[in-house]
Each structure stands twice: as structure tokens, then as C-alpha cells.
PDB file of N, CA and C in Angstrom:
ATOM      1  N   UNK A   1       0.857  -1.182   0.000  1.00  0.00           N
ATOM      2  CA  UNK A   1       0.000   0.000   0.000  1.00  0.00           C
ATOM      3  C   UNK A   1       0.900   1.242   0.000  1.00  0.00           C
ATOM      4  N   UNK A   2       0.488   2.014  -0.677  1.00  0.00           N
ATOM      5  CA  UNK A   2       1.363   3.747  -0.559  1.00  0.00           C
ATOM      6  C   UNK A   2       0.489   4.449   0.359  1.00  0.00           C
ATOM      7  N   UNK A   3       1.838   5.137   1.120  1.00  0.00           N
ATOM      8  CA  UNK A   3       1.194   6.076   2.233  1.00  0.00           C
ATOM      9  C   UNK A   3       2.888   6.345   2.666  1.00  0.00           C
ATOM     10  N   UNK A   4       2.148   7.631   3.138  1.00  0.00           N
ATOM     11  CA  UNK A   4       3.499   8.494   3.124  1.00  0.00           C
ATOM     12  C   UNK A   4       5.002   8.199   4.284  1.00  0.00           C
ATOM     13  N   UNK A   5       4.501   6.917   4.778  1.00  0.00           N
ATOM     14  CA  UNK A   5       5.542   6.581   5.724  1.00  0.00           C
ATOM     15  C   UNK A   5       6.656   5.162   5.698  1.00  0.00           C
ATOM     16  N   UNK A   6       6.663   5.442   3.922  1.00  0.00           N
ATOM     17  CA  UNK A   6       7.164   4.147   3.846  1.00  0.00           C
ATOM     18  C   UNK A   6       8.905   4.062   4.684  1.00  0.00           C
ATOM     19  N   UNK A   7       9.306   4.859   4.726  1.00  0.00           N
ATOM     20  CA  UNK A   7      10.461   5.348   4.923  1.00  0.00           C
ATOM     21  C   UNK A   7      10.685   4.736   6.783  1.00  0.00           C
ATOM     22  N   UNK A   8      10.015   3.977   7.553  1.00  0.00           N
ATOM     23  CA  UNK A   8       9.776   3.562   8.453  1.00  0.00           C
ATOM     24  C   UNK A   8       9.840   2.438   8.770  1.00  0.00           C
ATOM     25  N   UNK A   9       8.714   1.679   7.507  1.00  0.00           N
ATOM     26  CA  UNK A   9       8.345   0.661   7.480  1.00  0.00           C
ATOM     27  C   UNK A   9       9.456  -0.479   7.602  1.00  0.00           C
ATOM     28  N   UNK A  10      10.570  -0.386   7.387  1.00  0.00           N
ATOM     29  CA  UNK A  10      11.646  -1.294   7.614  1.00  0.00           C
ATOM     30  C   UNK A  10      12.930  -1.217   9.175  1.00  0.00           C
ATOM     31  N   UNK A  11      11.480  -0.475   9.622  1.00  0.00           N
ATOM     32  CA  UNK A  11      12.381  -0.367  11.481  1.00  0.00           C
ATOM     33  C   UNK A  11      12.150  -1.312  12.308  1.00  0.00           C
ATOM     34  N   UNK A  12      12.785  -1.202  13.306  1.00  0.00           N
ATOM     35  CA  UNK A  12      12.617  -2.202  14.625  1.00  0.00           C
ATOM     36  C   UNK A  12      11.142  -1.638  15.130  1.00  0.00           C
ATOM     37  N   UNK A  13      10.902  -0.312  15.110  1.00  0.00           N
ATOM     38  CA  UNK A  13       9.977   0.199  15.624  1.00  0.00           C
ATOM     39  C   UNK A  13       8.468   0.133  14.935  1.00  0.00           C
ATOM     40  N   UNK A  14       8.930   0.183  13.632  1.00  0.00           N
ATOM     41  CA  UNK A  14       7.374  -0.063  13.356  1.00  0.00           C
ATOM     42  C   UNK A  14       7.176  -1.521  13.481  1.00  0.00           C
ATOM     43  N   UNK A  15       7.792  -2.375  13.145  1.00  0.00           N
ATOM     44  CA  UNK A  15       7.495  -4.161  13.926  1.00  0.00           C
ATOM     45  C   UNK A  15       7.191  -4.089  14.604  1.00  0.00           C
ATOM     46  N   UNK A  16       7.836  -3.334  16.042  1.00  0.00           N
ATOM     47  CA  UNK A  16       6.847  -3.201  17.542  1.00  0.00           C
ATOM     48  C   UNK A  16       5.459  -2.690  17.634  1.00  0.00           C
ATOM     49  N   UNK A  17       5.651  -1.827  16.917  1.00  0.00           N
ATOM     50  CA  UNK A  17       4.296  -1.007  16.698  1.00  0.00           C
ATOM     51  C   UNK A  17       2.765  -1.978  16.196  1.00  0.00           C
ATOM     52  N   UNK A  18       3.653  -2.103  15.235  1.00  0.00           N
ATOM     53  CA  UNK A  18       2.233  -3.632  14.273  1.00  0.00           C
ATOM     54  C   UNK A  18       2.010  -4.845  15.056  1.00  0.00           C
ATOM     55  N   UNK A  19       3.288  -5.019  15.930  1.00  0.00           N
ATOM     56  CA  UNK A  19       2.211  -6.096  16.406  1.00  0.00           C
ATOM     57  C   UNK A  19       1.868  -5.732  17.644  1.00  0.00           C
ATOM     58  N   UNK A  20       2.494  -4.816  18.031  1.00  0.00           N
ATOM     59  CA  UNK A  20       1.456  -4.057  19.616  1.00  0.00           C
ATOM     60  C   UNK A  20       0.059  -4.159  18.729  1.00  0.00           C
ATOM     61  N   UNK A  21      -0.285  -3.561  17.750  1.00  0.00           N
ATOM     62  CA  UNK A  21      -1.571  -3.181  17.472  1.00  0.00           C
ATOM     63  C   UNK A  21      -2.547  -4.540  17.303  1.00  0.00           C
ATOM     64  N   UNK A  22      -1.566  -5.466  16.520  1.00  0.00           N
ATOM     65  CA  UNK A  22      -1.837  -6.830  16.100  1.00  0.00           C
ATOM     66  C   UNK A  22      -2.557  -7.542  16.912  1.00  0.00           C
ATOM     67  N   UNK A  23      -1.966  -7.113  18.464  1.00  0.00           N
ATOM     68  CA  UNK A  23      -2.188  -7.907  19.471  1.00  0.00           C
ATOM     69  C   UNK A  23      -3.451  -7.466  19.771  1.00  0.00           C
ATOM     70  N   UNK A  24      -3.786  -6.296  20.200  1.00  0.00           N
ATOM     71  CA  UNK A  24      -4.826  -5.123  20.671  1.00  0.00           C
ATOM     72  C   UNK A  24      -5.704  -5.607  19.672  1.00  0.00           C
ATOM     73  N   UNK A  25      -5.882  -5.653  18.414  1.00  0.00           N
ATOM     74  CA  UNK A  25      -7.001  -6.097  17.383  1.00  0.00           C
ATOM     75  C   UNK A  25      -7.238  -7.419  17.715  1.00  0.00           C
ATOM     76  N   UNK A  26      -6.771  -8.647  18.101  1.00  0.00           N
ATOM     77  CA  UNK A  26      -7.064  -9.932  18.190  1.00  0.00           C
ATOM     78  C   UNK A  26      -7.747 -10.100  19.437  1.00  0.00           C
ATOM     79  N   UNK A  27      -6.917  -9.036  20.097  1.00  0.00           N
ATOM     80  CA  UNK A  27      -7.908  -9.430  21.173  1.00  0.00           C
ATOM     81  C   UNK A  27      -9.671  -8.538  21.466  1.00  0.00           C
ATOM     82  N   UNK A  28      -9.661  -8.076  20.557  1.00  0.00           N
ATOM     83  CA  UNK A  28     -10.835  -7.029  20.140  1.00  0.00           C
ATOM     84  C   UNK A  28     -10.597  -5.694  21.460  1.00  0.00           C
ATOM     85  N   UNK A  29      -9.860  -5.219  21.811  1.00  0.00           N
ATOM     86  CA  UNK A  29      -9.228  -3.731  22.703  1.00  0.00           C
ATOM     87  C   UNK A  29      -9.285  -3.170  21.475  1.00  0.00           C
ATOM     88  N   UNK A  30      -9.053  -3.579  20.581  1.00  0.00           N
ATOM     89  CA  UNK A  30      -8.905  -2.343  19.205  1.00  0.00           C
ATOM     90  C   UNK A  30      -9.466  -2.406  17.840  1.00  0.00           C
ATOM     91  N   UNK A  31      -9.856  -1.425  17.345  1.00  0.00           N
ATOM     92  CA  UNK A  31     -11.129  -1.437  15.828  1.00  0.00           C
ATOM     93  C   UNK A  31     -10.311  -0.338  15.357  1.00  0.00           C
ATOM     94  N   UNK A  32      -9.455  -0.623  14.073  1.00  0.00           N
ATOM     95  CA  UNK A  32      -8.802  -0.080  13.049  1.00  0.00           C
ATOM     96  C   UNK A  32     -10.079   0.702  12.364  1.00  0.00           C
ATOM     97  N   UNK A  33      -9.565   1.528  12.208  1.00  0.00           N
ATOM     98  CA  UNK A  33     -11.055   2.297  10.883  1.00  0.00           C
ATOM     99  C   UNK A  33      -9.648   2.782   9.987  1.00  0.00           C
ATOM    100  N   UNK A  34      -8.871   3.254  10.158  1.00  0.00           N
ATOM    101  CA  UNK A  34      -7.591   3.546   9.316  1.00  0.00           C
ATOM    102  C   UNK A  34      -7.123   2.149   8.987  1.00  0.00           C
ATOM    103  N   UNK A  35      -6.637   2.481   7.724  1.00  0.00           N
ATOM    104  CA  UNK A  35      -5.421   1.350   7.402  1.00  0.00           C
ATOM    105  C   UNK A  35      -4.379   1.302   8.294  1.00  0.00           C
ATOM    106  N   UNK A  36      -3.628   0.111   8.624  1.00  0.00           N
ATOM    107  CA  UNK A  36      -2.716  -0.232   9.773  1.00  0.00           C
ATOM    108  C   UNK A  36      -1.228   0.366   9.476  1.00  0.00           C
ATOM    109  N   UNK A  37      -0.983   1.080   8.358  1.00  0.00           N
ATOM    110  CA  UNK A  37      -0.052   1.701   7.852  1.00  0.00           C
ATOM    111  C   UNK A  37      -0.064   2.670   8.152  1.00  0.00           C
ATOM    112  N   UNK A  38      -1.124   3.817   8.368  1.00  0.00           N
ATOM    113  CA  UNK A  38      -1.270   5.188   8.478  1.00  0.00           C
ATOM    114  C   UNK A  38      -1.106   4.744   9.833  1.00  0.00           C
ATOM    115  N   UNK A  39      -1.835   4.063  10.553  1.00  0.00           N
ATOM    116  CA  UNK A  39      -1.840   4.154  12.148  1.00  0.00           C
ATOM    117  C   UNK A  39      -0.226   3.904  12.827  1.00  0.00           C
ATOM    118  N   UNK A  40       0.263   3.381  12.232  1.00  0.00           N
ATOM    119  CA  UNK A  40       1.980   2.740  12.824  1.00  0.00           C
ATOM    120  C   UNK A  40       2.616   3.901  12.242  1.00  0.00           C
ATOM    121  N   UNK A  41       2.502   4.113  11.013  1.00  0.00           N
ATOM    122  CA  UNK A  41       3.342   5.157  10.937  1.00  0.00           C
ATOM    123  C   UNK A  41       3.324   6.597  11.085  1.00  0.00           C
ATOM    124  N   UNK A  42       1.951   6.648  11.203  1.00  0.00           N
ATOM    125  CA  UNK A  42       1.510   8.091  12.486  1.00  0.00           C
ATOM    126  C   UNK A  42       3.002   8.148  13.645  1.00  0.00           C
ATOM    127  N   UNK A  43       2.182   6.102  14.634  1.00  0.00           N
ATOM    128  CA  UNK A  43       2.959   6.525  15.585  1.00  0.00           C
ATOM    129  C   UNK A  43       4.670   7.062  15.517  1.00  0.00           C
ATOM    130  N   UNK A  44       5.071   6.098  14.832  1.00  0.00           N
ATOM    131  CA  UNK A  44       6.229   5.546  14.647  1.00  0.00           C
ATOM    132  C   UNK A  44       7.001   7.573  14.101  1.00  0.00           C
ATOM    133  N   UNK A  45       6.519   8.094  13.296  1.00  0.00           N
ATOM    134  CA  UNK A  45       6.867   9.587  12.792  1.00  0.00           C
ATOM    135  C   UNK A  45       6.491  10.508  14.487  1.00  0.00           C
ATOM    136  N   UNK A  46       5.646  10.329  15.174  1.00  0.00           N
ATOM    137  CA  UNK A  46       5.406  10.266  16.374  1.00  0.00           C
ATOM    138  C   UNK A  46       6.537  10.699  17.488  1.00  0.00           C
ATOM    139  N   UNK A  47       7.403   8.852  17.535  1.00  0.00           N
ATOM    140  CA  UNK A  47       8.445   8.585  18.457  1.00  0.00           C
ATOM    141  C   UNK A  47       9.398   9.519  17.650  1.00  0.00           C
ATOM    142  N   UNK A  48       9.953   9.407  16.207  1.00  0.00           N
ATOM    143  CA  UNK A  48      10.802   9.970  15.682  1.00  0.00           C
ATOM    144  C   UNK A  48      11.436  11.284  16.263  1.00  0.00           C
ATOM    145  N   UNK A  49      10.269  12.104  15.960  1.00  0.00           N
ATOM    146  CA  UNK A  49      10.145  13.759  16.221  1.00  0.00           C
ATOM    147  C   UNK A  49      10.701  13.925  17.724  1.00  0.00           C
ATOM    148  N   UNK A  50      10.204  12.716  18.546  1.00  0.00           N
ATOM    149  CA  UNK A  50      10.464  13.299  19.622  1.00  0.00           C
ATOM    150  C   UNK A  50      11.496  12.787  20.366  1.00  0.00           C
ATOM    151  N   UNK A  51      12.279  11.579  19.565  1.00  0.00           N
ATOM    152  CA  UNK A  51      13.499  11.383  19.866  1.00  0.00           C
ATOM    153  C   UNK A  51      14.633  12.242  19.056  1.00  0.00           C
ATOM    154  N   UNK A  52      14.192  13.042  18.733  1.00  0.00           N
ATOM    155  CA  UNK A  52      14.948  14.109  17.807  1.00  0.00           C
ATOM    156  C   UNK A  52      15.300  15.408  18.826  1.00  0.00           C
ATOM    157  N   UNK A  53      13.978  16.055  19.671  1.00  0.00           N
ATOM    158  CA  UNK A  53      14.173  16.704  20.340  1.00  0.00           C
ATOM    159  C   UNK A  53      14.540  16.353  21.716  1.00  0.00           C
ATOM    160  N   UNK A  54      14.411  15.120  22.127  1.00  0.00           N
ATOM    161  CA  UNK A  54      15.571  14.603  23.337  1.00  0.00           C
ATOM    162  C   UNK A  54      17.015  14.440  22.793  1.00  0.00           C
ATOM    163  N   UNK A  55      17.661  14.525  21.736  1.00  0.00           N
ATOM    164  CA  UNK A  55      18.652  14.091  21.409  1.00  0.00           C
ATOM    165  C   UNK A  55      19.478  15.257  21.916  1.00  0.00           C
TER     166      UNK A  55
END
């Protein structure tokens, strides 16, 4: 799928991210209405920013 965070998609962090969510959806805690791409890489651009300004 294209969406603007492909640039992510091959981190340690978005793996954590997808299956944190993975988990949260199976166990029904969570109802995606976004594609699971926009949502991880929301977060994931998220952590980025703000490990940028702790740095």
C-alpha cells in the first residue's frame, strides 16, 4: 500500500508497533477504521520527532 511513511516501514519500531496493534485487534481492545499503515506510521513519525528533540 502507498502512504506516506514508507520510509519507516523497515524499522525495529514499526514491527513493535504492528504487532502491539496486532495484538490489541485480536484481542478485540482495538477497531482499526484507518489502514494499519497510516496508524503505525503516524505513531512511529510520532516517536521519531520526539526522539529528535531529546537528542
Amino acid at each position: 500500500m502507498n502512504h506516506p511513511y514508507k520510509k519507516y516501514e523497515k524499522t525495529v519500531i514499526w514491527n513493535s508497533v504492528w504487532m502491539a496493534i496486532e495484538d490489541l485487534v485480536e484481542n478485540n481492545d482495538l477497531e482499526e477504521l484507518t489502514p494499519r499503515e497510516y496508524i503505525v506510521g503516524s505513531i512511529c513519525e510520532k516517536i521519531a520527532e520526539e526522539k529528535k528533540l531529546n537528542d
